[in-house]
Protein backbone atom coordinates (compact mmCIF):
# COMPACT_ATOMS: atom_id res chain seq x y z
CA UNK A 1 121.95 100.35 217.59
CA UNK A 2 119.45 97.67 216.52
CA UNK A 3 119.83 94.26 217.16
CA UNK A 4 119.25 91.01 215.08
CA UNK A 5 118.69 87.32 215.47
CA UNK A 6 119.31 84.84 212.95
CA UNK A 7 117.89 81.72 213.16
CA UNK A 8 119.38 79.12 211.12
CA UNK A 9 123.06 81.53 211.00
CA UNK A 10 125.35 78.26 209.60
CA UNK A 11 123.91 77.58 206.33
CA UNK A 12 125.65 79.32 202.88
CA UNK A 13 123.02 82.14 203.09
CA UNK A 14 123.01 82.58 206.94
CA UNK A 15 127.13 83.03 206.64
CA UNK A 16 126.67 85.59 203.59
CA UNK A 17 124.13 88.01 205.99
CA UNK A 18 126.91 87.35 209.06
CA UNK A 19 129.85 88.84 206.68
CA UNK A 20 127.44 92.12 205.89
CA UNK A 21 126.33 92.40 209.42
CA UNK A 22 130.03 92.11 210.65
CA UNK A 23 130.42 95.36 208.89
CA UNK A 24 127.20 97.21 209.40
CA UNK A 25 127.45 100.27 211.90
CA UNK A 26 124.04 100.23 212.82
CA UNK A 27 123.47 96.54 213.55
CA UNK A 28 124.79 94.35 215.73
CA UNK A 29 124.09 90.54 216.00
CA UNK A 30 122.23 89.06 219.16
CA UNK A 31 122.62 85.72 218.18
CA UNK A 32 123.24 83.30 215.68
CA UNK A 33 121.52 79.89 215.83
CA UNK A 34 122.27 76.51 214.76
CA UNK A 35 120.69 73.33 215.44
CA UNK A 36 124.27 71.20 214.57
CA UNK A 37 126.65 73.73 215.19
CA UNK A 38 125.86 75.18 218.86
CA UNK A 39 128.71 76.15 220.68
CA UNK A 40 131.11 76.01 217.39
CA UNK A 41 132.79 79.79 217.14
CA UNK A 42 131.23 81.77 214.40
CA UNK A 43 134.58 82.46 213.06
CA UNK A 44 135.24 78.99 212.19
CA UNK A 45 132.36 79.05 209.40
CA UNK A 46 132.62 83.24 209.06
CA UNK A 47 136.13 83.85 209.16
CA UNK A 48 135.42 87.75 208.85
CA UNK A 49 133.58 87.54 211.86
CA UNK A 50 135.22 90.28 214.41
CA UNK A 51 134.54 88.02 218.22
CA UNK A 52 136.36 84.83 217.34
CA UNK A 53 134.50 84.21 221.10
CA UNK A 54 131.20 84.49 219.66
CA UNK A 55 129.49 81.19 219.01
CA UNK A 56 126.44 79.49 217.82
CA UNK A 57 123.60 79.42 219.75
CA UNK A 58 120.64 76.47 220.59
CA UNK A 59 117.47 78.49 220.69
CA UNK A 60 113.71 77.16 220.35
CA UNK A 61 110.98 79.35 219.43
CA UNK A 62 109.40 79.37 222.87
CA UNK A 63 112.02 81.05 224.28
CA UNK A 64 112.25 83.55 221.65
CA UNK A 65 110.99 86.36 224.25
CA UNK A 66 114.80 86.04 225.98
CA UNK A 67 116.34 87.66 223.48
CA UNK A 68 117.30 91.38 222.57
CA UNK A 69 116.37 91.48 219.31
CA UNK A 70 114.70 94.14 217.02
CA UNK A 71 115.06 92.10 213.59
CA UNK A 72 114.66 88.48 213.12
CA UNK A 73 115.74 86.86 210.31
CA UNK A 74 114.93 83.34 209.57
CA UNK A 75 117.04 81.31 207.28
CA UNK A 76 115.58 77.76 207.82
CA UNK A 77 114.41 74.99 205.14
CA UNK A 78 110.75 75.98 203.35
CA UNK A 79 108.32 74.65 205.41
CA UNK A 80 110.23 75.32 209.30
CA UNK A 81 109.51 79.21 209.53
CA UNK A 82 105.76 78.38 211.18
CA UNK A 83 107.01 78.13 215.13
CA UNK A 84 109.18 80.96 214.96
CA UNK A 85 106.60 83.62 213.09
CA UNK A 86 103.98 82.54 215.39
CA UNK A 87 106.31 82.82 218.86
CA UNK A 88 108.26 86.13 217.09
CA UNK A 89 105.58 88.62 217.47
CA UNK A 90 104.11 87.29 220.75
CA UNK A 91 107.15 88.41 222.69
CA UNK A 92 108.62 91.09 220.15
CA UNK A 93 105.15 93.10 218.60
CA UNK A 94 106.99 95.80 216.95
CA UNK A 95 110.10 93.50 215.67
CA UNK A 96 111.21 93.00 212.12
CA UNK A 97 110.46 89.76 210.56
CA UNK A 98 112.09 88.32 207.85
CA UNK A 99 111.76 85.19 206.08
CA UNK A 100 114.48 83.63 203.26
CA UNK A 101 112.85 80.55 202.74
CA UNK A 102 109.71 80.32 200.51
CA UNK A 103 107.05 79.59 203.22
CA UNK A 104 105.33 83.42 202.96
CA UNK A 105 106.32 84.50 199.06
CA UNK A 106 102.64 84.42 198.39
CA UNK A 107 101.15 85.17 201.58
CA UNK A 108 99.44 89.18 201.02
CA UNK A 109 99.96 89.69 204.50
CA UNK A 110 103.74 89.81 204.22
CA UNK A 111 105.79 92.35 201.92
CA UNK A 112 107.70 90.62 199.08
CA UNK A 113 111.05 91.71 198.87
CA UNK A 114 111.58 92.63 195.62
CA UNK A 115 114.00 95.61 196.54
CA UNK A 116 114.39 97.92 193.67
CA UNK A 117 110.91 96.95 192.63
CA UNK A 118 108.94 97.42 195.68
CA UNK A 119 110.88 99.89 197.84
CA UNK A 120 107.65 101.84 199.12
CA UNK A 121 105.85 99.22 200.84
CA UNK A 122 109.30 98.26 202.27
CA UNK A 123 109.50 101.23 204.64
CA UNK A 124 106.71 100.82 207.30
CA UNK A 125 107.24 96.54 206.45
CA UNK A 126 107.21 93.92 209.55
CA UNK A 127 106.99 90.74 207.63
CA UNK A 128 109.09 90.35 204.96
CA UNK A 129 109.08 87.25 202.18
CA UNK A 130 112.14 87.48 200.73
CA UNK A 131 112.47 86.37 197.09
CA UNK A 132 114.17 83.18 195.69
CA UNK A 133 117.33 83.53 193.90
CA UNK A 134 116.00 82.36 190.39
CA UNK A 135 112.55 84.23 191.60
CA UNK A 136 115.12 87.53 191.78
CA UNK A 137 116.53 87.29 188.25
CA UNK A 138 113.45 86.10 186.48
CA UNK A 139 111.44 89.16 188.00
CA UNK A 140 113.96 91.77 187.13
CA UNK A 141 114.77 90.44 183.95
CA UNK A 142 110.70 89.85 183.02
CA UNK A 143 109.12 93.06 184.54
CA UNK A 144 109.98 95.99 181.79
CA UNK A 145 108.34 94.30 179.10
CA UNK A 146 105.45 92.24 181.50
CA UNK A 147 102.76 94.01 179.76
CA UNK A 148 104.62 93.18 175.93
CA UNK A 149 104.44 89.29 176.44
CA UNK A 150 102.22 87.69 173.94
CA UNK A 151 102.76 83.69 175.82
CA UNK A 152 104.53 82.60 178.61
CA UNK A 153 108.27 83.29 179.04
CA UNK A 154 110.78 80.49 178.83
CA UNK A 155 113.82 80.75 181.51
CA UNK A 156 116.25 77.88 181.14
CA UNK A 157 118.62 78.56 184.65
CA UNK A 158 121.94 77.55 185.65
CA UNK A 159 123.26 77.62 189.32
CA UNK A 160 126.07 76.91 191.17
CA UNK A 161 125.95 73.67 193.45
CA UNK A 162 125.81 76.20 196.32
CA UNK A 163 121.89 77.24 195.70
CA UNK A 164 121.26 73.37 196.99
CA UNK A 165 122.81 74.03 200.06
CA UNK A 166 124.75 72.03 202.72
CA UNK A 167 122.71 69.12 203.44
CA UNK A 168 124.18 66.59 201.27
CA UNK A 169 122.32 65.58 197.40
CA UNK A 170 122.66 65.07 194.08
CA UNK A 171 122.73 68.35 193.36
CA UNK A 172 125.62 69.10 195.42
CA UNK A 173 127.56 66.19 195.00
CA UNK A 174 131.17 66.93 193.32
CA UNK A 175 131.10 63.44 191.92
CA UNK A 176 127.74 63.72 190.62
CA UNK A 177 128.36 67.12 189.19
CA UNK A 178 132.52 67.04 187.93
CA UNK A 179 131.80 67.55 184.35
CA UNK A 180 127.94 67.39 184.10
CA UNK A 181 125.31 69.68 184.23
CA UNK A 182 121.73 68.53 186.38
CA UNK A 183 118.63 69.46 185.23
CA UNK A 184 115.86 69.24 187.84
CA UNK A 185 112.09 70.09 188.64
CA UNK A 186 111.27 70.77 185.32
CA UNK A 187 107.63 71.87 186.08
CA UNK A 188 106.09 73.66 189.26
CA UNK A 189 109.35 74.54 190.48
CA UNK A 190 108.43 76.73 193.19
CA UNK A 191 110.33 79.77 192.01
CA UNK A 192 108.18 79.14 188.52
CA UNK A 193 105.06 79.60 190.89
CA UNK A 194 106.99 82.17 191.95
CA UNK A 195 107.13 84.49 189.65
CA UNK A 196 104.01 83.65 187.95
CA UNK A 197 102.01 85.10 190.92
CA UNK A 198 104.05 88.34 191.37
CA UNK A 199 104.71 88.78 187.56
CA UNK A 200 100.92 88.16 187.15
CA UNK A 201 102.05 86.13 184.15
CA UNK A 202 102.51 82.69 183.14
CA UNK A 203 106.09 81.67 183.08
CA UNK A 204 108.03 78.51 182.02
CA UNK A 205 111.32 77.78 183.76
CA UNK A 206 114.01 74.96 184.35
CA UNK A 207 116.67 74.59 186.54
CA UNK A 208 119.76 73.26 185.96
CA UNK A 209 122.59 73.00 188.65
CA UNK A 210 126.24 72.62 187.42
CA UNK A 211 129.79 72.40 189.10
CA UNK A 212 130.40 75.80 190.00
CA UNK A 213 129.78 77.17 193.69
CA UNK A 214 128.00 79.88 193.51
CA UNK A 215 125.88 82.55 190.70
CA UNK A 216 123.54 82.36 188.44
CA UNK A 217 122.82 82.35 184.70
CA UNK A 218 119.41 82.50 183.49
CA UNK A 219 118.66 82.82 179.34
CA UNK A 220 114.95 84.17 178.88
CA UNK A 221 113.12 83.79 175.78
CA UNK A 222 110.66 85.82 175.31
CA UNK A 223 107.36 86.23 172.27
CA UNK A 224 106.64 90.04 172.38
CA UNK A 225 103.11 91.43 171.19
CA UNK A 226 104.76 93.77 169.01
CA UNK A 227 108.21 93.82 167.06
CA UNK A 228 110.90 95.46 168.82
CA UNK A 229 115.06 95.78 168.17
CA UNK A 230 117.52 95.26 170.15
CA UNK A 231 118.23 99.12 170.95
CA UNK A 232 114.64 99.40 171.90
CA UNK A 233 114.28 96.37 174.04
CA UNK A 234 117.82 97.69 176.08
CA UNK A 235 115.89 101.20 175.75
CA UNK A 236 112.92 99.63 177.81
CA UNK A 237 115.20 98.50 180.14
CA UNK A 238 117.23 101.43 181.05
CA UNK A 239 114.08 103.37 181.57
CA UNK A 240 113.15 100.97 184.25
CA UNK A 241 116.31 100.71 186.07
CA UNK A 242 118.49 104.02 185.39
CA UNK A 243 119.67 105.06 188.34
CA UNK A 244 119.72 102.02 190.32
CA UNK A 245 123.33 101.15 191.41
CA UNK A 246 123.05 97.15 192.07
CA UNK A 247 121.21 96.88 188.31
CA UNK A 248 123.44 96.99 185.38
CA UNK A 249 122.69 96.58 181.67
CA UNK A 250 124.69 95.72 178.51
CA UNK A 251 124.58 95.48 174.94
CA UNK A 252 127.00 92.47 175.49
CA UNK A 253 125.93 89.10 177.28
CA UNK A 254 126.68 89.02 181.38
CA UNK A 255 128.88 85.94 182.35
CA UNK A 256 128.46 84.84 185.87
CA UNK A 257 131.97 86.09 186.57
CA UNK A 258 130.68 89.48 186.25
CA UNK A 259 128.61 89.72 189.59
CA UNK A 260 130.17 86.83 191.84
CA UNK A 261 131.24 88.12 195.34
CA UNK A 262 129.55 91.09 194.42
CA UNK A 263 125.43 92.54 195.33
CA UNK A 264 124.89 93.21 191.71
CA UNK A 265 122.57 91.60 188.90
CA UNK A 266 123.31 92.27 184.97
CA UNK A 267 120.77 91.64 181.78
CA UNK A 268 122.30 91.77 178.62
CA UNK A 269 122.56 90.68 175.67
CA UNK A 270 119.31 91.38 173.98
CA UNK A 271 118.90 89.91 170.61
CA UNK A 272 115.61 90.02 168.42
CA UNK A 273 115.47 86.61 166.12
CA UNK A 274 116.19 88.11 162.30
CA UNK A 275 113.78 85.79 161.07
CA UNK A 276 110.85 87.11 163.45
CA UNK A 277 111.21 90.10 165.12
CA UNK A 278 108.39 89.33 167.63
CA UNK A 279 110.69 86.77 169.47
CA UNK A 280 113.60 87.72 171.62
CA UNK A 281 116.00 86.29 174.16
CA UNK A 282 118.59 88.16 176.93
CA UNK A 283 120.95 86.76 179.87
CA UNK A 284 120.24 87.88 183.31
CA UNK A 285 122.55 86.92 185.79
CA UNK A 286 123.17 87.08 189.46
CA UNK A 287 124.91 85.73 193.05
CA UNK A 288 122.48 83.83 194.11
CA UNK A 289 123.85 84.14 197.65
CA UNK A 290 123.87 87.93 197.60
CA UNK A 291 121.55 89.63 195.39
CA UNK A 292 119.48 86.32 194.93
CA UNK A 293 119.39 85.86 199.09
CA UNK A 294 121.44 87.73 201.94
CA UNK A 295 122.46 91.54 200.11
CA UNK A 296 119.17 91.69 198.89
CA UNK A 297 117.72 90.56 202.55
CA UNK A 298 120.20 93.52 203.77
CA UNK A 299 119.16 95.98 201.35
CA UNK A 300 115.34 95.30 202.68
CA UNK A 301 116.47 95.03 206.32
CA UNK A 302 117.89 98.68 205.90
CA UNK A 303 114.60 99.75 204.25
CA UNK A 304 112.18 98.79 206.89
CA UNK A 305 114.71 100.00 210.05
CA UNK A 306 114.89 103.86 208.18
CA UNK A 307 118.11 103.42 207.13
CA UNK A 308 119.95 103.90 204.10
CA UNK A 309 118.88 100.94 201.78
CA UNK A 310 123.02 100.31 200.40
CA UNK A 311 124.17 100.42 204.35
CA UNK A 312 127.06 97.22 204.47
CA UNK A 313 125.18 95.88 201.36
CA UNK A 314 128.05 97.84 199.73
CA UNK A 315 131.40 97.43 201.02
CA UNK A 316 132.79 101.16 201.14
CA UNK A 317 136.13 99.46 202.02
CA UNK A 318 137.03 97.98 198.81
């Protein structure tokens, strides 16, 4: 049975990973920390959580070396992961690390953790970056026709007020938000960098956060360096991702409703302009809790421990 810590366990993404590892039959949690919510049962924030006994846990990162932990996840604001990667592997050499913030996403000493894209460095990975939930969709929607782009993309995203996360803003205010849609960070967004450097292409994208809780939508236009229909863009893309059971493509556009709750991202809706068949836009959309952060973390979890990558990322329950 291995054994993992999470650091940072009461945020939305730290509660997501506790519901799939409540569930997992090979891993069991050693603790959960929480800088606010120490001694406060688990259950209260995880209500799926099987030890309503369990709770919280104050840890620092030079004391790292008392715990019995194989995997280490760290799901802490960009910019806090630096104590705990530096103390991890001092007192746990051969543990898993893995980061859901954006500190080490272009670091070429850690693994990115682009699942379905980069499964083969996954398997013998320590340090794992894993991606950002916009980074997720615009990389799986972008890389089949990477090489076809003749200028820089143009995703326009939408989120749910739950990609902000708990500490209170303007982007997750239900005043702010009740009937309004936020655009934000309209250049150098960090998931633009993001993708950039792993697509190795230029990208334009901006956010938007609106008054739903959770999923993504992301519409990508794209200028192509040859024309192409819509059969043969949707052609490109099933030859990329056939086979792979969390990736599903449609003629039709996704809605967000499709993959809430669930591990899964859709791209749909390809459409070639009829006045220039060099231009062309789709909908890629996602949880950005699950797929975009904590089923994706699973998946790569499951990779780099030797076990079967769909392990609790899937419920077999349901």
């Amino acid at each position: 049975m291995h054994r993992l810590a999470l650091i940072g366990g009461r945020g939305y993404t730290g509660s997501e990973l506790l519901r799939l590892i409540a569930r997992h039959p090979q891993i069991a949690l050693a603790l959960a920390t929480s800088e606010s919510q120490a001694g406060q049962s688990i259950a209260e924030s995880v209500p799926e959580w099987p030890d309503p006994d369990e709770t919280f846990a104050a840890l620092a990162p030079e004391d790292v070396g008392g715990v019995d932990a194989d995997i280490w996840v760290l799901a802490l604001p960009n910019g806090k992961s630096r104590p705990w990667v530096d103390a991890i592997p001092e007192a746990h050499p051969d543990a898993v690390m893995l980061d859901l913030g954006a500190d080490w996403r272009f670091d070429a000493h850690w693994t990115y953790g682009l699942t379905e894209l980069n499964r083969e460095a996954l398997g013998p990975a320590k340090r794992i970056a894993n991606p950002g939930c916009y980074a997720t969709g615009g990389m799986f929607g972008l890389w089949p026709i990477r090489r076809a782009l003749a200028a820089p993309p143009v995703l326009f995203g939408v989120s749910g007020y739950s990609g902000a996360g708990r500490t209170p803003s303007p982007r997750n205010d239900p005043e702010r938000l009740a009937d309004n849609l936020i655009p934000y960070a309209l250049t150098g967004h960090v998931h633009e960098q993001e993708i950039s450097a792993h697509l190795r292409r230029p990208v334009r994208f901006h956010p938007h956060v609106a008054p739903f809780f959770r999923g993504i939508s992301m519409t990508v236009s794209v200028a192509l360096t040859e024309p192409l229909s819509s059969a043969e863009l949707l052609a490109m893309y099933w030859q990329q991702y056939e086979g792979e059971p969390l990736i599903r493509l449609s003629e039709e556009i996704p809605e967000i409703r499709d993959v809430a709750g669930t591990p899964q991202l859709a791209i749909g809706g390809f459409t070639v302009d009829e006045r220039d068949a060099m231009r062309a836009s789709f909908v890629v959309v996602l949880d950005n809790l699950l797929k975009g952060a904590a089923s994706q973390a699973l998946q790569n979890i499951n990779l780099a421990l030797g076990l079967d990558e769909l392990t609790a990322v899937i419920d077999d329950s349901q």
